[in-house]
C-alpha atoms as a PDB file:
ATOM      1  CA  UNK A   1     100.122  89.965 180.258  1.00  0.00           C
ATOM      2  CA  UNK A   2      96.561  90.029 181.058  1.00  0.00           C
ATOM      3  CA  UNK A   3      94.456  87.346 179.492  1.00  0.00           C
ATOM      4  CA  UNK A   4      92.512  89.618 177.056  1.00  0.00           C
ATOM      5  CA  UNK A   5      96.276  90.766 176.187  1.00  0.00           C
ATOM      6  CA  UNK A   6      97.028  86.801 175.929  1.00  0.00           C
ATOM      7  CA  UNK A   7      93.846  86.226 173.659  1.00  0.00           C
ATOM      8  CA  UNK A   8      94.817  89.161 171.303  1.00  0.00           C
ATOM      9  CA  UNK A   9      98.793  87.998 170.661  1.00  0.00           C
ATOM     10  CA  UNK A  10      97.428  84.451 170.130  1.00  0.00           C
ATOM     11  CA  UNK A  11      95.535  85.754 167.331  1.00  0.00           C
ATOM     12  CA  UNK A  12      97.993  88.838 166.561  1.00  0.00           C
ATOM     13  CA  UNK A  13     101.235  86.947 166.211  1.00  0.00           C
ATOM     14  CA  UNK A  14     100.887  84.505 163.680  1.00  0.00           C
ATOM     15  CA  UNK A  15      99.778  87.221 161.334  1.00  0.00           C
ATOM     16  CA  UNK A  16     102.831  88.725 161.810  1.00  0.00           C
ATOM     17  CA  UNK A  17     105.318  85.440 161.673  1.00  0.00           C
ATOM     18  CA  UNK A  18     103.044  84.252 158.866  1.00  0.00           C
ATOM     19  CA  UNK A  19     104.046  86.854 156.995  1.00  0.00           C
ATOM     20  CA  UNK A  20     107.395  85.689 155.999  1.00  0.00           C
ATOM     21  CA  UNK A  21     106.162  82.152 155.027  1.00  0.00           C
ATOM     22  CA  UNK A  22     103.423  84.070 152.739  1.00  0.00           C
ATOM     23  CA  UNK A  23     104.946  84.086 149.275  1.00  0.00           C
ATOM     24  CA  UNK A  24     105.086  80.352 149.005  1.00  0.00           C
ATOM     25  CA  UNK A  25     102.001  79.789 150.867  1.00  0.00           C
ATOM     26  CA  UNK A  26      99.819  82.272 149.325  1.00  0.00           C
ATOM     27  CA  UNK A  27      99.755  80.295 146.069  1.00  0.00           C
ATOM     28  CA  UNK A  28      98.149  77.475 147.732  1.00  0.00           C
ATOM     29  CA  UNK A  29      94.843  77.631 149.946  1.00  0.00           C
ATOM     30  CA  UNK A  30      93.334  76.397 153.161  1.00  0.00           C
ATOM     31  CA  UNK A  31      95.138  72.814 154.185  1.00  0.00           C
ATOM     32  CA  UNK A  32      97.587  73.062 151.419  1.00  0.00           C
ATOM     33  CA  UNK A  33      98.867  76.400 152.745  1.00  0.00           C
ATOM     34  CA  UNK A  34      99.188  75.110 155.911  1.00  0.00           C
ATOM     35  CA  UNK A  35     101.207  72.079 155.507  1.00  0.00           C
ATOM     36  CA  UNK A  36     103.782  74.843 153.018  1.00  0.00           C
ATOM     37  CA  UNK A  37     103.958  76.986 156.258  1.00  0.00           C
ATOM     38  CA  UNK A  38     104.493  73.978 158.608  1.00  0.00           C
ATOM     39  CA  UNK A  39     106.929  72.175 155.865  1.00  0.00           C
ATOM     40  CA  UNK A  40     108.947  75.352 155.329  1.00  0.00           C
ATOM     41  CA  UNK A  41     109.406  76.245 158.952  1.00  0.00           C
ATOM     42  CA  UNK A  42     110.286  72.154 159.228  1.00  0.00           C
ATOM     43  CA  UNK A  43     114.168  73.519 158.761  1.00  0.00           C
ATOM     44  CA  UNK A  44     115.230  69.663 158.742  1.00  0.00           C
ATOM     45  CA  UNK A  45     112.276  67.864 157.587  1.00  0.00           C
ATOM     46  CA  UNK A  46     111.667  65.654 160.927  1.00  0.00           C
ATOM     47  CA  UNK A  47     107.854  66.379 161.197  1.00  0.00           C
ATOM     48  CA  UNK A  48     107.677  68.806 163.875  1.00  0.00           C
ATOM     49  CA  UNK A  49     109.019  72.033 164.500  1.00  0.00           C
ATOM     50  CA  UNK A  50     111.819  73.120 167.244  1.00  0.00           C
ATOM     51  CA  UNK A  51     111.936  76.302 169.276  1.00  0.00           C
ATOM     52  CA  UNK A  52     115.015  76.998 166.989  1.00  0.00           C
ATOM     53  CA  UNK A  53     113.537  76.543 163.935  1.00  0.00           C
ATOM     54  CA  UNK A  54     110.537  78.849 164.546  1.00  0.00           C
ATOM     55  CA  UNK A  55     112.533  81.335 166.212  1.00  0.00           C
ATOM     56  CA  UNK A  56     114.838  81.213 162.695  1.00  0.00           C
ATOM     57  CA  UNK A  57     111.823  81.638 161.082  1.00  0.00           C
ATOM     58  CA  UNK A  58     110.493  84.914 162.978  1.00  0.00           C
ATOM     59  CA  UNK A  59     113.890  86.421 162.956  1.00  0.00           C
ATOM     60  CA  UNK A  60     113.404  86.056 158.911  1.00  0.00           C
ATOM     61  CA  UNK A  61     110.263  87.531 158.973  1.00  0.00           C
ATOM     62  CA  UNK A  62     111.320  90.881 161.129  1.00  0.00           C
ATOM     63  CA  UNK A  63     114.276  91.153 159.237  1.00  0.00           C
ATOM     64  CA  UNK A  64     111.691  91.189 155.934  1.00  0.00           C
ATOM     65  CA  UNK A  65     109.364  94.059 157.551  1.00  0.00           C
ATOM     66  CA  UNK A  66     112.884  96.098 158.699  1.00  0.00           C
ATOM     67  CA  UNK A  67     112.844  98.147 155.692  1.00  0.00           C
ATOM     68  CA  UNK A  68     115.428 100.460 156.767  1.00  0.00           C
ATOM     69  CA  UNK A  69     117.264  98.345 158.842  1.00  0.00           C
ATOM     70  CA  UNK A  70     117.249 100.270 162.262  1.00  0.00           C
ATOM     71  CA  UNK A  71     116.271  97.033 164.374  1.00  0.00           C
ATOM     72  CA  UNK A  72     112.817  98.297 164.710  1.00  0.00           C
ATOM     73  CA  UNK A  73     109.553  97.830 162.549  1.00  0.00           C
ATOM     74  CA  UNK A  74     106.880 100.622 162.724  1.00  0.00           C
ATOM     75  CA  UNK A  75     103.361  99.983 162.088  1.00  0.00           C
ATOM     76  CA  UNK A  76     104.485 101.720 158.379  1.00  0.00           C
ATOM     77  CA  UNK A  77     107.336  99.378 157.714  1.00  0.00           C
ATOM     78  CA  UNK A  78     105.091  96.454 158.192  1.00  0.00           C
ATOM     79  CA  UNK A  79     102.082  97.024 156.303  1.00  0.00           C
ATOM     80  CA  UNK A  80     104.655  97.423 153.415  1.00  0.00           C
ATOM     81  CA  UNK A  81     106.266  94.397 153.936  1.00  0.00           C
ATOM     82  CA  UNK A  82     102.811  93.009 153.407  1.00  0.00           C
ATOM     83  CA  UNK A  83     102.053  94.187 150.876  1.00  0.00           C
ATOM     84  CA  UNK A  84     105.330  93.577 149.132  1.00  0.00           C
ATOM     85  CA  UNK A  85     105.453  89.827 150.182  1.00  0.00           C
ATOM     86  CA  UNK A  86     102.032  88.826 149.983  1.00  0.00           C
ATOM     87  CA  UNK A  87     100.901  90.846 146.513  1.00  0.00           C
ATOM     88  CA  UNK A  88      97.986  92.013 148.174  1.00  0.00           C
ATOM     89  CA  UNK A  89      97.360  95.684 149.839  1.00  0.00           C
ATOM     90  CA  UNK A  90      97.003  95.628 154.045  1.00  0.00           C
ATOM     91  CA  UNK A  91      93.416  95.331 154.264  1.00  0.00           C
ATOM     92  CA  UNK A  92      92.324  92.842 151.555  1.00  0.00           C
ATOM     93  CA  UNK A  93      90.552  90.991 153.810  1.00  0.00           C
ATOM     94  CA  UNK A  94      88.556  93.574 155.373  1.00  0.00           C
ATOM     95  CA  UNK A  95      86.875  92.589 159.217  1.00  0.00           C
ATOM     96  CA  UNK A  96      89.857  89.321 159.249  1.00  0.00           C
ATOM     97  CA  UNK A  97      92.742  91.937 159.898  1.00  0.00           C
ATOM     98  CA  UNK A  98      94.034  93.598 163.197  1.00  0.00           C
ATOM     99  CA  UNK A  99      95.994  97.348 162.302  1.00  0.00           C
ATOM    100  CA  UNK A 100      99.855  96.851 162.250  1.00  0.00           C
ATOM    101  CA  UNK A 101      99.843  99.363 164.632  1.00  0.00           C
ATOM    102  CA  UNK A 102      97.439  96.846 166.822  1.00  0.00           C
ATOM    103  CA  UNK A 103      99.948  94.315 166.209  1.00  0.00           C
ATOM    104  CA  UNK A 104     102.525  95.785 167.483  1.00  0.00           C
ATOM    105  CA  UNK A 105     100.682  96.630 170.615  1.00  0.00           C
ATOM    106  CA  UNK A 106     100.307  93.285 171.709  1.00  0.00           C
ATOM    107  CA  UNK A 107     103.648  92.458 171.975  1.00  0.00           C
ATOM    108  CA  UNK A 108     105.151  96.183 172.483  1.00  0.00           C
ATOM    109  CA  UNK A 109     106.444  95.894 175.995  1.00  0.00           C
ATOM    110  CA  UNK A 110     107.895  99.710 176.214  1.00  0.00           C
ATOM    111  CA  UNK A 111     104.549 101.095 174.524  1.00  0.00           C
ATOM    112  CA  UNK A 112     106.595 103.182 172.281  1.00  0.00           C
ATOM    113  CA  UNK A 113     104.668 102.124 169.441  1.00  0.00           C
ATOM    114  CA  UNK A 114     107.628 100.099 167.673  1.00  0.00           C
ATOM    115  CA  UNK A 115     108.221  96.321 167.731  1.00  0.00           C
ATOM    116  CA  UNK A 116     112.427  95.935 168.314  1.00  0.00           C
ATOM    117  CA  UNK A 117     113.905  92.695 167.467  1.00  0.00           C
ATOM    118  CA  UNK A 118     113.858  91.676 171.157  1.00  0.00           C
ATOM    119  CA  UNK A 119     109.861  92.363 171.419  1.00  0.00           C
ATOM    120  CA  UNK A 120     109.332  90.315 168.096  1.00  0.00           C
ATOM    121  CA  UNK A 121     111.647  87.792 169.472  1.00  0.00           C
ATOM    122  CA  UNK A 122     109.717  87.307 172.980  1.00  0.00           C
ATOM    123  CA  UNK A 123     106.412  87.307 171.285  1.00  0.00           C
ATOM    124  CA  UNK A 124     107.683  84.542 168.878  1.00  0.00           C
ATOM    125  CA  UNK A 125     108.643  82.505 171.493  1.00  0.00           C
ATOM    126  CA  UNK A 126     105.544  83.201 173.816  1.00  0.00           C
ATOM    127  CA  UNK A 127     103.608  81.913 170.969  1.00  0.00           C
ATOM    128  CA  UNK A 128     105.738  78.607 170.054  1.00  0.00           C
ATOM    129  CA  UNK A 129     105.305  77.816 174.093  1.00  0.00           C
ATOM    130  CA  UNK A 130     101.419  78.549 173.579  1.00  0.00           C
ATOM    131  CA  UNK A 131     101.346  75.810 170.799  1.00  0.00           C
ATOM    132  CA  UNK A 132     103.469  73.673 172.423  1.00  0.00           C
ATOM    133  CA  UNK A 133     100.756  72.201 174.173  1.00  0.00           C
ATOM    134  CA  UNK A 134     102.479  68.757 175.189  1.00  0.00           C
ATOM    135  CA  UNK A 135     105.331  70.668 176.050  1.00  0.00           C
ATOM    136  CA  UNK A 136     107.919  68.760 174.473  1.00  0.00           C
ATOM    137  CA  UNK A 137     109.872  71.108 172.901  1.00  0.00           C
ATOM    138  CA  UNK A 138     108.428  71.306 169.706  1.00  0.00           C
ATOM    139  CA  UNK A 139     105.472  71.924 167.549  1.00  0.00           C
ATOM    140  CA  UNK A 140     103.498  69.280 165.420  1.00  0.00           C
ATOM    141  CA  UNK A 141     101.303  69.895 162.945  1.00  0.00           C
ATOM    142  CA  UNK A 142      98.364  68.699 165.037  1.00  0.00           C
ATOM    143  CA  UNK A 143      99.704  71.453 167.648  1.00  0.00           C
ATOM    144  CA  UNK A 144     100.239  74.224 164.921  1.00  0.00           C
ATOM    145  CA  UNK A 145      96.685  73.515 163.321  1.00  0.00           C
ATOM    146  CA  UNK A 146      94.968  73.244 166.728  1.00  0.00           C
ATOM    147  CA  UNK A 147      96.979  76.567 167.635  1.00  0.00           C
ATOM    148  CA  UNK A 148      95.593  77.917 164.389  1.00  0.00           C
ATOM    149  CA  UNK A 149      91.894  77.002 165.049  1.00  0.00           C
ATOM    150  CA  UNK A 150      91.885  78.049 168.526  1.00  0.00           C
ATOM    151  CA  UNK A 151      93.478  81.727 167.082  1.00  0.00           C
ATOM    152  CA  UNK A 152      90.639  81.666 164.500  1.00  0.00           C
ATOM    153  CA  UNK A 153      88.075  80.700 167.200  1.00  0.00           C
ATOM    154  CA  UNK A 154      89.239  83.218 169.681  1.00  0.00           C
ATOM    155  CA  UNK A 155      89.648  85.981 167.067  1.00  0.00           C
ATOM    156  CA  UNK A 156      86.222  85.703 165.796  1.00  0.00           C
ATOM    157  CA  UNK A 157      84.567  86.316 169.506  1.00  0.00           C
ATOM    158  CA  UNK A 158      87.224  89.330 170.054  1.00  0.00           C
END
């Protein structure tokens, strides 16, 4: 990937593996909904996150946006999904939002426009190893909240 491609799934991805964690965190705001997302991917409540927990996680979340099933989300199946999880139609937050279709993009390796499991998957973990900053295998909430900032940071000069 190029580093403008890099730049755009940092910000890209968690928007899409945030999704599944958005039920529970959407009724809380700003450093509250961040330690919900960080406590419920926290499979075994040891304060930090494993590869294997966050890739559990992410295979959650594309299994919530496969509406029909098929192994593959379209730009279609996941504005639904947010919609359906979050309460709140795809472009709420107008100007804070990439397209689904954009999305998918930065992570779809064939170009066919469609995010299969095993895109989702390697775009999951290319993001875990991004936060994983010490490199010890797993994610703290210092990491993820850095990780977050720096996504925030970086999508606001794209």
């Amino acid at each position: 990937m190029t580093h403008r491609t890099w730049r755009i799934a940092i910000v890209a991805l968690p928007a899409l593996c945030g999704l599944a964690l958005a039920p529970v965190a959407g009724a809380h705001g700003g450093a509250e909904q961040k330690d919900t997302q960080f406590q419920m991917m926290d499979a075994n409540g040891d304060g930090k996150i494993s590869a294997e927990e966050h890739a559990a996680g992410a295979k959650k979340m594309f299994q919530m946006m496969d509406a029909d099933n098929d192994g593959k989300v379209t730009a279609s199946e996941m504005d639904a999904a947010h919609e359906r999880i979050t309460g709140k139609p795809k472009g709420a937050m107008k100007g804070h939002e990439m397209s689904a279709a954009d999305k998918i993009k930065v992570i779809d390796s064939n170009h066919d426009g469609v995010l299969s499991a095993e895109e989702h998957e390697a775009g999951s973990k290319a993001m875990f190893e991004k936060m994983d900053t010490d490199k010890d295998g797993f994610v703290t909430k210092a990491e993820m909240e850095a990780g977050h900032a720096k996504m925030m940071s970086k999508g606001a000069r794209k």
